[in-house]
N, C-alpha and C. Protein backbone atom coordinates (compact mmCIF):
# COMPACT_ATOMS: atom_id res chain seq x y z
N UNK A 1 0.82 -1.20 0.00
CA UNK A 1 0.00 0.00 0.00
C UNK A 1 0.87 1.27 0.00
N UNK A 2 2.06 0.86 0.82
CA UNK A 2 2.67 2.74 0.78
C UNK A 2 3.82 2.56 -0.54
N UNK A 3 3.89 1.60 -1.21
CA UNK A 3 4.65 1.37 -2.89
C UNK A 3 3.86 2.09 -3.39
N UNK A 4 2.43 1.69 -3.36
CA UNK A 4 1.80 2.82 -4.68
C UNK A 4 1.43 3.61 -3.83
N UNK A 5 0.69 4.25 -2.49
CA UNK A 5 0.83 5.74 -2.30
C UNK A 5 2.16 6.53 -2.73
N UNK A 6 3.75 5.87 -2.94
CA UNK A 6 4.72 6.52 -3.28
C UNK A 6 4.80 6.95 -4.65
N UNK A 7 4.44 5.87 -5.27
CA UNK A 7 4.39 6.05 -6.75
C UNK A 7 3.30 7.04 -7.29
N UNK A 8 2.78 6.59 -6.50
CA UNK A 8 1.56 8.04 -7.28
C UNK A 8 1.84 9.19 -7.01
N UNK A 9 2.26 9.30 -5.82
CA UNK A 9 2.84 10.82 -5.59
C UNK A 9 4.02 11.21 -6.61
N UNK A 10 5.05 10.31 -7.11
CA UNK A 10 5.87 10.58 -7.50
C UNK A 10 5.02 10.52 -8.92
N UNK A 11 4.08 9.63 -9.21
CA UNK A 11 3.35 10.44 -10.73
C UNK A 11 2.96 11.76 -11.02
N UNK A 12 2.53 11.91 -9.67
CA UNK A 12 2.23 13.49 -9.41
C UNK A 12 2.79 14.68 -9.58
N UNK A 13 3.85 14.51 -9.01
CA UNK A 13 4.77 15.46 -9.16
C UNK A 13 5.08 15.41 -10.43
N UNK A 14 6.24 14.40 -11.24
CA UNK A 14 6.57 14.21 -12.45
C UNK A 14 5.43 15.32 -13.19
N UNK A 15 4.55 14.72 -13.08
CA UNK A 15 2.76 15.45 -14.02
C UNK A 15 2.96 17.20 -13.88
N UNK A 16 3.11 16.87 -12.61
CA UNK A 16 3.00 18.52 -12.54
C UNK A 16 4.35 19.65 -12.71
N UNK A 17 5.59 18.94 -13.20
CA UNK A 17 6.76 19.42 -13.47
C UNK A 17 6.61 19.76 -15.05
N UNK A 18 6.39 18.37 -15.74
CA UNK A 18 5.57 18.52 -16.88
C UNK A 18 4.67 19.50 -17.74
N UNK A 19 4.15 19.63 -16.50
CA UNK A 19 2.57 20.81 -16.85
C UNK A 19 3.46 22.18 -16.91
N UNK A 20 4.30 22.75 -16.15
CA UNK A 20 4.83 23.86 -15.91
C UNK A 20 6.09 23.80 -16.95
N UNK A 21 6.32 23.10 -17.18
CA UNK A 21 7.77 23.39 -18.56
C UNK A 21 6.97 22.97 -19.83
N UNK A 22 5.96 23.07 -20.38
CA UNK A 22 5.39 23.24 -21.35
C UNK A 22 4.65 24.31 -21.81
N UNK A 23 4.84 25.13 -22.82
CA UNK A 23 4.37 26.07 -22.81
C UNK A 23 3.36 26.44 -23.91
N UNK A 24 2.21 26.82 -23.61
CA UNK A 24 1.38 26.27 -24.69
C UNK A 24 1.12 27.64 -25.75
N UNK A 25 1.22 27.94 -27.19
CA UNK A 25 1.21 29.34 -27.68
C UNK A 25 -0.02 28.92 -28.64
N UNK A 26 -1.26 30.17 -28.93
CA UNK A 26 -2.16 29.46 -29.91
C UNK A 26 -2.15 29.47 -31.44
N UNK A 27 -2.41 28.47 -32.10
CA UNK A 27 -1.49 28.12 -33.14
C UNK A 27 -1.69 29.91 -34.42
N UNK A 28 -2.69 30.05 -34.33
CA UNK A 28 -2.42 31.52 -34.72
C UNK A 28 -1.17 32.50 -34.80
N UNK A 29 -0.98 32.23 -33.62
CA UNK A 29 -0.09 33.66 -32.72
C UNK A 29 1.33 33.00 -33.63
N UNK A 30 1.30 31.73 -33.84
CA UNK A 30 2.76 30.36 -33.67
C UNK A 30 2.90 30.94 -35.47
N UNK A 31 1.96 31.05 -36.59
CA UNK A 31 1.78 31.50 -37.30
C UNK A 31 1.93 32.80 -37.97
N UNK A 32 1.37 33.80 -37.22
CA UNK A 32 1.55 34.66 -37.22
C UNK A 32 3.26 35.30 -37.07
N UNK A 33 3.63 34.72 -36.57
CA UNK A 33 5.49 35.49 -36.06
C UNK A 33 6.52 34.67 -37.48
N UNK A 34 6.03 33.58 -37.71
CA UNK A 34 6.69 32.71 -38.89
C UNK A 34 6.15 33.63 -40.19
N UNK A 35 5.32 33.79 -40.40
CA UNK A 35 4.83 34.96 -41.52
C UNK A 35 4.96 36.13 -41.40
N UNK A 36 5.23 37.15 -40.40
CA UNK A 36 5.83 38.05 -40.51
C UNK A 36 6.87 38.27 -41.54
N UNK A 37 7.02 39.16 -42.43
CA UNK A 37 8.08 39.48 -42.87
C UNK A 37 8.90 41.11 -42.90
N UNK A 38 10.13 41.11 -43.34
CA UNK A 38 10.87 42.32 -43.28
C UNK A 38 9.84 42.93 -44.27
N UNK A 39 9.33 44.33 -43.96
CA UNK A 39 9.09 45.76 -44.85
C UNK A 39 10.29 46.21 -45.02
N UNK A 40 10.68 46.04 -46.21
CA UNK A 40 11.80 47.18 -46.75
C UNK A 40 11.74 48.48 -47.02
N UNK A 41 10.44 48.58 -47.79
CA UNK A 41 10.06 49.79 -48.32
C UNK A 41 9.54 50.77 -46.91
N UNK A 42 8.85 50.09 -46.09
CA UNK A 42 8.76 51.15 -44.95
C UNK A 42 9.94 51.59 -43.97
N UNK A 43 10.78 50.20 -44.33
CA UNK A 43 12.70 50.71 -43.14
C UNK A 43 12.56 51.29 -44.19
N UNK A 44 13.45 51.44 -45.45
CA UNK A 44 14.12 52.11 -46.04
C UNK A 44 13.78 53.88 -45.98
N UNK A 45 12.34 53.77 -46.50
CA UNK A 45 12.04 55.26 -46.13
C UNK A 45 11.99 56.04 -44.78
N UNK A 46 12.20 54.99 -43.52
CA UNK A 46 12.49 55.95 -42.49
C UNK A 46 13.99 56.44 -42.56
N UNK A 47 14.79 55.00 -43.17
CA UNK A 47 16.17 55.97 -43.33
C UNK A 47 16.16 56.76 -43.96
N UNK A 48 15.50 57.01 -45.18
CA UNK A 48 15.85 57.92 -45.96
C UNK A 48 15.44 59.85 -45.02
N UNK A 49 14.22 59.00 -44.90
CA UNK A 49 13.60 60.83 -44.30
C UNK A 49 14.06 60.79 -42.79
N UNK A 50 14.41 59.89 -41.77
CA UNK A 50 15.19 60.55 -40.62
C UNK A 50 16.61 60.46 -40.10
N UNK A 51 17.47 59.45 -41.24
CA UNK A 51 18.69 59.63 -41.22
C UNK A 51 19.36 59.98 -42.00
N UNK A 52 19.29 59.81 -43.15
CA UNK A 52 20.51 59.72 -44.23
C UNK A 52 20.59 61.08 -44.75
N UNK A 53 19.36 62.00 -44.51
CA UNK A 53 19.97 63.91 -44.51
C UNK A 53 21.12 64.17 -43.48
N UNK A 54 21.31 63.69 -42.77
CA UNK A 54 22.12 64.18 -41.92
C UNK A 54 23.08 63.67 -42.25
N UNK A 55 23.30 62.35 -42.77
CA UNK A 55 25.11 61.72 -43.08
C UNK A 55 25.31 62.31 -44.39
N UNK A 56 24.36 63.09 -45.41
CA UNK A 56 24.43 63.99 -46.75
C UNK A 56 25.27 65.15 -46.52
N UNK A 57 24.30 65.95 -45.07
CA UNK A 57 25.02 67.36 -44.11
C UNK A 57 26.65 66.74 -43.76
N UNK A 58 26.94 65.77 -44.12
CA UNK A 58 28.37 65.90 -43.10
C UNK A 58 29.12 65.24 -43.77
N UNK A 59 28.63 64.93 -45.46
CA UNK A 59 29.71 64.31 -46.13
C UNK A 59 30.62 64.75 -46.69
N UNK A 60 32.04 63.72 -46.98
CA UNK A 60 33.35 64.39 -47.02
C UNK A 60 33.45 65.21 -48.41
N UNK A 61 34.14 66.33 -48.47
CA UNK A 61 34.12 66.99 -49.92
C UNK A 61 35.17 66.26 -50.59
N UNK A 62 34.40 66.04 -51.92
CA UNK A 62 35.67 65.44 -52.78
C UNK A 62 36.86 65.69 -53.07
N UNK A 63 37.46 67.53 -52.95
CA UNK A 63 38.88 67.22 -52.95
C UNK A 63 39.67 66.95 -51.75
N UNK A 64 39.05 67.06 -50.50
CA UNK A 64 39.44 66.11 -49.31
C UNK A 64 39.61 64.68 -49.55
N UNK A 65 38.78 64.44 -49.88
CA UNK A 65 38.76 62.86 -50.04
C UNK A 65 40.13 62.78 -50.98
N UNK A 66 39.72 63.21 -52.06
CA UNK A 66 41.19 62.84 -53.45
C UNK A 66 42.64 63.52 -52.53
N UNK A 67 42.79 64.65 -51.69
CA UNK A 67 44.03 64.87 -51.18
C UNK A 67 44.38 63.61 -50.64
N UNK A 68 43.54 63.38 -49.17
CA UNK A 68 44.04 62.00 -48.30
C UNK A 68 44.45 60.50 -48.92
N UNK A 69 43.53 60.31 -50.34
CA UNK A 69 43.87 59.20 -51.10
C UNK A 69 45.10 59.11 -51.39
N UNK A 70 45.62 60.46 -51.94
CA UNK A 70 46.80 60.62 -52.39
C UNK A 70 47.82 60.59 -51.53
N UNK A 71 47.74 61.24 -50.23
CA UNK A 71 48.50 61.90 -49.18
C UNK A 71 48.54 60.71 -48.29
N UNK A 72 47.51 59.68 -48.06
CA UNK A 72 47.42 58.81 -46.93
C UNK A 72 46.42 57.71 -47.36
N UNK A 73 46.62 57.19 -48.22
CA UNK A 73 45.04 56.18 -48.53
C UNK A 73 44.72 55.29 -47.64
N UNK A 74 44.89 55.00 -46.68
CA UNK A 74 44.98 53.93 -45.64
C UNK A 74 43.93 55.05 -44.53
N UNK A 75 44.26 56.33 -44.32
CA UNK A 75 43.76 57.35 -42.98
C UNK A 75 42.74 57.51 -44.03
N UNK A 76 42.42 57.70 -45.58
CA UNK A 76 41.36 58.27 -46.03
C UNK A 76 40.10 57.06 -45.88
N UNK A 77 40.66 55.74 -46.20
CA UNK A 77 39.59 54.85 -46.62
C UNK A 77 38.98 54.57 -44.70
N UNK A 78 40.10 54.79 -43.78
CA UNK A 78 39.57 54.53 -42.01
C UNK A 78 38.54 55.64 -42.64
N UNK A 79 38.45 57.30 -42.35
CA UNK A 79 38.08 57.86 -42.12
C UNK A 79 36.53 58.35 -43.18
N UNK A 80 36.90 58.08 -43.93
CA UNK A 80 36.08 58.74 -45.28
C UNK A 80 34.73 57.60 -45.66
N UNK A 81 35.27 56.09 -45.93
CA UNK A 81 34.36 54.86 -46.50
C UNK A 81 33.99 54.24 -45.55
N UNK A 82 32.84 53.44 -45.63
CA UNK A 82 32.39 52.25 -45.12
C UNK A 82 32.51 51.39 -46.09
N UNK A 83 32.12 50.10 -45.98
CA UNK A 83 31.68 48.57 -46.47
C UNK A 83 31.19 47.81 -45.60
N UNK A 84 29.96 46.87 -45.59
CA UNK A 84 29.80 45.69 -44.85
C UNK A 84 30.15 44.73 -45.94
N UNK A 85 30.61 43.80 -45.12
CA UNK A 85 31.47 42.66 -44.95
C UNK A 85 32.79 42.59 -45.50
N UNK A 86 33.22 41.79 -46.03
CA UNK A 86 35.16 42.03 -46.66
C UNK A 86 34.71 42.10 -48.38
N UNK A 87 36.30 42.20 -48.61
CA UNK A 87 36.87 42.63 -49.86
C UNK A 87 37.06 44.10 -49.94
N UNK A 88 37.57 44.72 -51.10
CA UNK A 88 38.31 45.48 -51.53
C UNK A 88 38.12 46.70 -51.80
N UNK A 89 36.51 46.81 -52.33
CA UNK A 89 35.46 47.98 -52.65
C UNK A 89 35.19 48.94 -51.13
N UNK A 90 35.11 49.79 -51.30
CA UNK A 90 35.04 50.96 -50.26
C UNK A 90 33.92 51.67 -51.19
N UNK A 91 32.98 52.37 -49.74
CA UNK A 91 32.18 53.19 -50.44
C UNK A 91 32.18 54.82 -49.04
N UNK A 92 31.93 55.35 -50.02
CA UNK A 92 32.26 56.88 -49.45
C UNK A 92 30.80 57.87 -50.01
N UNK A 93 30.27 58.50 -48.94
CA UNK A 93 29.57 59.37 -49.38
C UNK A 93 30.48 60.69 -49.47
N UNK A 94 30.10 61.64 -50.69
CA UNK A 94 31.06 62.50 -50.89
C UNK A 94 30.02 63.85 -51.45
N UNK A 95 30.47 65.05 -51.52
CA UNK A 95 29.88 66.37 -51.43
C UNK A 95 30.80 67.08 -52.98
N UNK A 96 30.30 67.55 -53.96
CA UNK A 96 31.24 67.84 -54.54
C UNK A 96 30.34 69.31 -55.75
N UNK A 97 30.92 70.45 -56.19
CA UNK A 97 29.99 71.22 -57.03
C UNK A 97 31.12 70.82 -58.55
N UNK A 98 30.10 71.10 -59.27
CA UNK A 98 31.32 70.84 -60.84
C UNK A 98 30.14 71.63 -61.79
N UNK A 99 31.01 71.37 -63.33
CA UNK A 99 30.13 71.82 -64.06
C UNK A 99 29.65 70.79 -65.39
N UNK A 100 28.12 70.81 -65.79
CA UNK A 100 28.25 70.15 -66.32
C UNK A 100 28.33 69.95 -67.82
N UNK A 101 29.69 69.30 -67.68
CA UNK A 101 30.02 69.77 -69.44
C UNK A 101 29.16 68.93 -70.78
N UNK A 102 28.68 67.66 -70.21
CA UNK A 102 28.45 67.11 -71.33
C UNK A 102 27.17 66.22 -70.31
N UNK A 103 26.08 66.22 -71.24
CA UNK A 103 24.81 65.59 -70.78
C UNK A 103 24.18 64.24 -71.70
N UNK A 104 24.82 63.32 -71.73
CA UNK A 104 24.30 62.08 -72.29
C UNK A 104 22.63 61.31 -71.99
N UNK A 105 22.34 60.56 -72.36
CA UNK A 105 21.20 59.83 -72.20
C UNK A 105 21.34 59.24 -70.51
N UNK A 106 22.28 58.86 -70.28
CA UNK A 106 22.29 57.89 -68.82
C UNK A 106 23.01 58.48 -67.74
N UNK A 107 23.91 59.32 -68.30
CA UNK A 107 24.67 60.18 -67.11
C UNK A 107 25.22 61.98 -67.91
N UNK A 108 25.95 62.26 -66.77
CA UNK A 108 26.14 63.74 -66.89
C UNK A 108 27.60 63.21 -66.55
N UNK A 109 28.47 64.25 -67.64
CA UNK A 109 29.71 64.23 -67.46
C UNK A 109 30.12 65.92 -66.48
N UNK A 110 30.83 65.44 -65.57
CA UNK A 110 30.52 67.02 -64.48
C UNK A 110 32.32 66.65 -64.26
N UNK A 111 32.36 68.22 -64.33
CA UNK A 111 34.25 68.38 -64.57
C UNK A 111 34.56 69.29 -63.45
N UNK A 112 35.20 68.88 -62.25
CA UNK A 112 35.17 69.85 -61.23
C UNK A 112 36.52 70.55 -61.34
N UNK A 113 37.34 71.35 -60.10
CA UNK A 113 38.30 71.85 -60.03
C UNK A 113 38.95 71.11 -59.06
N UNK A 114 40.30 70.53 -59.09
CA UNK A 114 41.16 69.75 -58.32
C UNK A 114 42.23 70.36 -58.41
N UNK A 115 42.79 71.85 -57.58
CA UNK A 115 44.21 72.16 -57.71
C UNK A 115 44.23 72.57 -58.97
N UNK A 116 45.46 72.53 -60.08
CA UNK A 116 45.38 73.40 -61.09
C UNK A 116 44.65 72.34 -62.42
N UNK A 117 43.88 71.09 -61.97
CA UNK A 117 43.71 70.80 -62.94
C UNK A 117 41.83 70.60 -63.21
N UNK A 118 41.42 69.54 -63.85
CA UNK A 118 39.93 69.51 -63.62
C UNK A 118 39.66 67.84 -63.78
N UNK A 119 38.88 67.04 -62.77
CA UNK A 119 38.73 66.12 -62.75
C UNK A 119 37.40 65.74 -63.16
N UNK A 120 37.42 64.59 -63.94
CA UNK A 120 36.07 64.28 -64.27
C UNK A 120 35.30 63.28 -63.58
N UNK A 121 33.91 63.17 -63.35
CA UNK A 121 33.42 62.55 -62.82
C UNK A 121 32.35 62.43 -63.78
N UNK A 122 31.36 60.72 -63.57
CA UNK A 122 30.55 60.90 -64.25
C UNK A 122 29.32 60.75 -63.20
N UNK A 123 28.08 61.68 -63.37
CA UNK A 123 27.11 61.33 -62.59
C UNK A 123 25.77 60.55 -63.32
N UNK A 124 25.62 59.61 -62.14
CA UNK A 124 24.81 58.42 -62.91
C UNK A 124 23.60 58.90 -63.10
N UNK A 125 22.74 58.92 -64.23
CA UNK A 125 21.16 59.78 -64.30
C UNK A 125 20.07 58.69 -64.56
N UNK A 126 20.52 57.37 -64.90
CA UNK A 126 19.45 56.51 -65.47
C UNK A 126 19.86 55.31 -64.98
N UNK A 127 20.50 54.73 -64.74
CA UNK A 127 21.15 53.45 -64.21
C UNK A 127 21.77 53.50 -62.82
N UNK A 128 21.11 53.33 -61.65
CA UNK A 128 21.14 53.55 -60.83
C UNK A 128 20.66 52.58 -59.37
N UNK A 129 21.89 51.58 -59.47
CA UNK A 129 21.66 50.38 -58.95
C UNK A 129 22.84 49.90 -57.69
N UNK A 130 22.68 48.61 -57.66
CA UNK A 130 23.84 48.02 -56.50
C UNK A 130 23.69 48.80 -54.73
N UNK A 131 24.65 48.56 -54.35
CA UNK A 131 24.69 48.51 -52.61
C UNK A 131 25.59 50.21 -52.54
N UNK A 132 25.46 51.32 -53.45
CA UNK A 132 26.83 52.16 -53.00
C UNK A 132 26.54 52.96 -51.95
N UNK A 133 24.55 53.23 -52.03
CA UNK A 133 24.00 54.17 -51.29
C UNK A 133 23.82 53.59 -50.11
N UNK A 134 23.77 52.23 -49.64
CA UNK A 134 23.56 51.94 -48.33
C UNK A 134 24.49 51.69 -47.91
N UNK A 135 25.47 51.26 -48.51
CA UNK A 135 26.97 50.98 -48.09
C UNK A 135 27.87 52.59 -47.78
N UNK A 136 27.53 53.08 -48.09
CA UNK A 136 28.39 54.70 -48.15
C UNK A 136 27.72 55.68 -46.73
N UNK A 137 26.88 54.87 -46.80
CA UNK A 137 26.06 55.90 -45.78
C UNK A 137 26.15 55.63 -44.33
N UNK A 138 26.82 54.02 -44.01
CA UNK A 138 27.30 53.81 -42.94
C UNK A 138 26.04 53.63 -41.70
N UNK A 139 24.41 53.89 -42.07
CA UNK A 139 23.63 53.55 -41.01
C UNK A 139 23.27 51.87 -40.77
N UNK A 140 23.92 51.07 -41.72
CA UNK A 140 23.24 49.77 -41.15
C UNK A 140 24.73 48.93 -40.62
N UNK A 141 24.13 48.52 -39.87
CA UNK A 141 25.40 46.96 -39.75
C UNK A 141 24.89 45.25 -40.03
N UNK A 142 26.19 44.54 -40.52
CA UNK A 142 25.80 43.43 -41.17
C UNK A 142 25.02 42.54 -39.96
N UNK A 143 25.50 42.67 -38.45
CA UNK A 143 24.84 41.72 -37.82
C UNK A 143 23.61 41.83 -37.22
N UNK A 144 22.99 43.41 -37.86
CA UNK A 144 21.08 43.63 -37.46
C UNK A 144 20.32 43.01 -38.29
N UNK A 145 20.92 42.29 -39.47
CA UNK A 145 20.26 41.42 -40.51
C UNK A 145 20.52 40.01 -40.31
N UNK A 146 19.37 39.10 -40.77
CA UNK A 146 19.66 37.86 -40.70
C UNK A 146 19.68 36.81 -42.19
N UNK A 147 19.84 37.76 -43.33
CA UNK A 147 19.77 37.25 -44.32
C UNK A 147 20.61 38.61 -45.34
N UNK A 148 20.64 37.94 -46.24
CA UNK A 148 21.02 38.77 -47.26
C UNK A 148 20.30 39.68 -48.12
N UNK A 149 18.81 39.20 -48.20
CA UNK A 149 17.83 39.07 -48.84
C UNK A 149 17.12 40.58 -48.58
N UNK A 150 17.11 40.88 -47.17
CA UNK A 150 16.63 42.03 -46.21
C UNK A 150 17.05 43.10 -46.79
N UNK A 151 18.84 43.19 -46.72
CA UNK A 151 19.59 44.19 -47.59
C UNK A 151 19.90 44.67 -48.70
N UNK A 152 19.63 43.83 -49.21
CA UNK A 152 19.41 43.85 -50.94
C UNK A 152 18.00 44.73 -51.12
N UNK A 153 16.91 44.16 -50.29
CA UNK A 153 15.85 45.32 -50.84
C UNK A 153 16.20 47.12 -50.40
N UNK A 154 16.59 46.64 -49.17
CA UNK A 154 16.87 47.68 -49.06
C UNK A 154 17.68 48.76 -49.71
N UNK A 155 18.72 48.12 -50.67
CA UNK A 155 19.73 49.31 -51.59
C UNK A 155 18.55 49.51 -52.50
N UNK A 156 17.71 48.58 -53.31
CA UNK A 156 16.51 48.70 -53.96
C UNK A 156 15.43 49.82 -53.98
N UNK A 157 15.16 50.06 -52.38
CA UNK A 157 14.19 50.60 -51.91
C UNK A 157 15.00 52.06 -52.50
N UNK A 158 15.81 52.34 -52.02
CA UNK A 158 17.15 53.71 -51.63
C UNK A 158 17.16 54.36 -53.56
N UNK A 159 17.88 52.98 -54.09
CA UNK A 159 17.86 53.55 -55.61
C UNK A 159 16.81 53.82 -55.90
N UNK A 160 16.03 53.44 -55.90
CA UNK A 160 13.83 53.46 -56.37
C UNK A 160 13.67 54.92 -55.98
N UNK A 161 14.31 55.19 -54.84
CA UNK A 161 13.70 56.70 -54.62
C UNK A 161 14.53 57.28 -55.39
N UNK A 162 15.65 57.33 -55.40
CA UNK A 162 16.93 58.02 -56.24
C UNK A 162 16.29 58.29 -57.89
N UNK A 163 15.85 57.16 -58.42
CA UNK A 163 15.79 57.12 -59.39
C UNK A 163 14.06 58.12 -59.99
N UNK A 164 13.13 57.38 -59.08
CA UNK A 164 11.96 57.85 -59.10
C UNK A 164 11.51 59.37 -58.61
N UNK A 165 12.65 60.07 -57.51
CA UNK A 165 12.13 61.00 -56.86
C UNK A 165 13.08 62.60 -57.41
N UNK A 166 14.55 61.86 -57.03
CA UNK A 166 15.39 62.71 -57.10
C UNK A 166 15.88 63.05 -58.31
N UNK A 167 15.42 62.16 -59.39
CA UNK A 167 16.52 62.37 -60.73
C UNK A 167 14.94 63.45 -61.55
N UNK A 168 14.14 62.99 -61.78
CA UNK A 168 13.29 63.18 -62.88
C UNK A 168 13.37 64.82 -62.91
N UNK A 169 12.97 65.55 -61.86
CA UNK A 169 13.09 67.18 -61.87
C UNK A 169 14.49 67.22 -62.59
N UNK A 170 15.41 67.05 -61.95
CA UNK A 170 16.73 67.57 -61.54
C UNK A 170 16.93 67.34 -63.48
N UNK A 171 16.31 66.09 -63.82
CA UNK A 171 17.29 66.14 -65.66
C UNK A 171 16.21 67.02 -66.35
N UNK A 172 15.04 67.30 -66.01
CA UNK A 172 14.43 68.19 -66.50
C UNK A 172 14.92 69.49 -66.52
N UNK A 173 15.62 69.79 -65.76
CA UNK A 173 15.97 71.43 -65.86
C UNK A 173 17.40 71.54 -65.67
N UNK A 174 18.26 70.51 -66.17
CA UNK A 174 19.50 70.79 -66.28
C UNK A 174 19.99 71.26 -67.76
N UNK A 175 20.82 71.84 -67.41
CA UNK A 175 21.66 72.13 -69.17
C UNK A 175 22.48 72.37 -68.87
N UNK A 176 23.60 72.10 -70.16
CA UNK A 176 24.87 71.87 -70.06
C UNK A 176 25.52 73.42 -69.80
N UNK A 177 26.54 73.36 -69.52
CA UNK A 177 27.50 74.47 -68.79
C UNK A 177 26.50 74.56 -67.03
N UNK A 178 25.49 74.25 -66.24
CA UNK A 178 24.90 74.68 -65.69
C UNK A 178 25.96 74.30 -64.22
N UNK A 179 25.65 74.51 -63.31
CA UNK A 179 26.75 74.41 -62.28
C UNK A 179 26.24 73.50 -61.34
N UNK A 180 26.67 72.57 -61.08
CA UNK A 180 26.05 71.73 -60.08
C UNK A 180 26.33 71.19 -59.14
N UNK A 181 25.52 71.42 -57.90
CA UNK A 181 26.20 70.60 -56.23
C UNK A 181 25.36 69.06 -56.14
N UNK A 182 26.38 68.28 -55.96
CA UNK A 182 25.51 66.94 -56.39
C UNK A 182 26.62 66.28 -54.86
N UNK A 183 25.88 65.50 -54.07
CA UNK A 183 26.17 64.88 -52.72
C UNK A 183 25.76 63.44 -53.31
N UNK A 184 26.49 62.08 -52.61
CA UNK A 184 26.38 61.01 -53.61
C UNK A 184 27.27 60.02 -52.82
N UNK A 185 26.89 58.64 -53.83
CA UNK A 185 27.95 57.82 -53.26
C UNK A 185 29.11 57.09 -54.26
N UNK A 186 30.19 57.19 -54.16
CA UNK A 186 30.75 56.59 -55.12
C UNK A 186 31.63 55.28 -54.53
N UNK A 187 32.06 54.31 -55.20
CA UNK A 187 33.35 53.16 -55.04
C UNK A 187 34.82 53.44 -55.38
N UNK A 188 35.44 52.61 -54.53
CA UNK A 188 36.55 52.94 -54.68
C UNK A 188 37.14 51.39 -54.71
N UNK A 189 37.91 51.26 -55.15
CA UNK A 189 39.05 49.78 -55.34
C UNK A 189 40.45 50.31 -54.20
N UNK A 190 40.26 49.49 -53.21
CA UNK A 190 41.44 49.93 -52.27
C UNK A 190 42.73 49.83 -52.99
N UNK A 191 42.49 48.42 -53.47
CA UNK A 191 44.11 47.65 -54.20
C UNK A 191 43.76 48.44 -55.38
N UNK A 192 43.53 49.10 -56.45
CA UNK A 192 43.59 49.88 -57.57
C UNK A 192 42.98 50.96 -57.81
N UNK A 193 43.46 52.24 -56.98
CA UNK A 193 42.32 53.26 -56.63
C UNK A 193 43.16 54.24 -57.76
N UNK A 194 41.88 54.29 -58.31
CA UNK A 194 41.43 55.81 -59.77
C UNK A 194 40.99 56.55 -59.21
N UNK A 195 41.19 57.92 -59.22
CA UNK A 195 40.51 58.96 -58.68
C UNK A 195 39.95 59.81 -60.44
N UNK A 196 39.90 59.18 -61.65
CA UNK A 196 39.68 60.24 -62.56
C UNK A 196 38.23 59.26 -62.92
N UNK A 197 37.49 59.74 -63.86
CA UNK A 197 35.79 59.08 -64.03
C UNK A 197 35.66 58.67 -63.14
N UNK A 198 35.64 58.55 -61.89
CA UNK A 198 34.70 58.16 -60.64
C UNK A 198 33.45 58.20 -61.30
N UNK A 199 32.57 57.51 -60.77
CA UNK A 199 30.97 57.16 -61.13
C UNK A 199 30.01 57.54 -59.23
N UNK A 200 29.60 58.84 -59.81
CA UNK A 200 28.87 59.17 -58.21
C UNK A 200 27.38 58.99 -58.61
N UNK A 201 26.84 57.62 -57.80
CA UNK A 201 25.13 57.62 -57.42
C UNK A 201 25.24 58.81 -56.57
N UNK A 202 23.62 59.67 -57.43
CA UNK A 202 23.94 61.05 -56.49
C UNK A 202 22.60 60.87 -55.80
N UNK A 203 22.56 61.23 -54.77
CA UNK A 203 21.30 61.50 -53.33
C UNK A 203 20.98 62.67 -53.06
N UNK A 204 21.41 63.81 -53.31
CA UNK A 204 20.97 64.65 -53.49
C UNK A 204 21.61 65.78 -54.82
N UNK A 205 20.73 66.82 -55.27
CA UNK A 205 21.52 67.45 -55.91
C UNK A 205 20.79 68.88 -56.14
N UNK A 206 21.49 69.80 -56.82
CA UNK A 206 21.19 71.19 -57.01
C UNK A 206 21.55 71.79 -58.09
N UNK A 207 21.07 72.63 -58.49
CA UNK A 207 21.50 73.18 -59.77
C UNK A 207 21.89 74.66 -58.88
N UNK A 208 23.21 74.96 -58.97
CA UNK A 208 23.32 76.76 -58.73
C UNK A 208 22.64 77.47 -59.21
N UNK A 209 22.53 78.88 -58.68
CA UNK A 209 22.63 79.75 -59.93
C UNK A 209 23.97 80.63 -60.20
């Protein structure tokens, strides 16, 4: 008799250890969090409208950037670029006014002043793709993502506005000789760095007068 009063108690307990480390969620809710997915288009546009004016306000001017390349490329690429993850490409948001000499179908050829000479750059007007704008801008890091997939829309989201918001005025009322402040992101090749046709995705821009 006190074998199974023991045993049952000890069923008891067992039962009720059981009951308390199981945790029951309703299959909805269990559903619901597995279907969730990343909004890109709604992150992206908060970066756009509450951060990335401000890393525009404080980007490096291009003949800063081209002195230190020259003068120190190692202190320019610490100080000046980001990249997430490895390899060789550096991206730099950069500030620069030029003029624009020659206006093609897909880009603007814009010829600034560098010391006694004039450097060319081309600015991209129609093709306006890849990682330079989220990579240059330095607000995300690789380990707040859990896929690749997340970030990719996101340069997507960034060009989409670039392309859709910022370009269409701006080629409407440009003409050639016109003077232009264009803020942007361009690449750089650490191991083979060109500083002449640079290619700047631009994020913001202006026409002087």
């Amino acid at each position: 008799m006190k074998k199974i009063i023991k045993y049952t108690l000890l069923l008891l307990v067992i039962g009720w250890v059981g009951f308390k480390s199981v945790y029951i969620k309703k299959l909805s809710e269990a559903k619901k969090t597995t279907d969730e997915k990343f909004d890109a288009v709604a992150f992206s546009k908060r970066l756009w409208n509450e951060k990335l004016s401000t890393r525009l306000d404080s980007a490096v001017g291009f003949a800063t950037l081209l002195e230190t390349l020259k003068t120190n490329p190692i202190d320019a690429f610490e100080r000046y670029s980001n990249m997430m993850g490895i390899g060789n490409y550096r991206y730099s948001l950069v500030k620069l006014t030029g003029t624009a000499a020659e206006i093609n179908e897909d880009e603007i050829i814009m010829q600034t002043n560098h010391g006694d000479s004039l450097i060319t750059v081309n600015l991209a007007t129609e093709y306006v793709y890849g990682n330079a704008i989220r990579d240059a801008s330095g607000l995300l890091d690789l380990k707040d993502f859990s896929n690749t997939t997340d970030l990719n829309s996101i340069s997507e989201q960034l060009n989409a506005t670039v392309r859709n918001v910022v370009l269409p005025p701006f080629k409407k009322s440009v003409k050639q000789g016109d003077r232009i402040e264009a803020t942007g992101a361009i690449e750089i090749n650490k191991e083979h760095i060109r500083i002449t046709e640079l290619e700047l995705i631009p994020v913001r821009l202006k026409i002087l007068p």
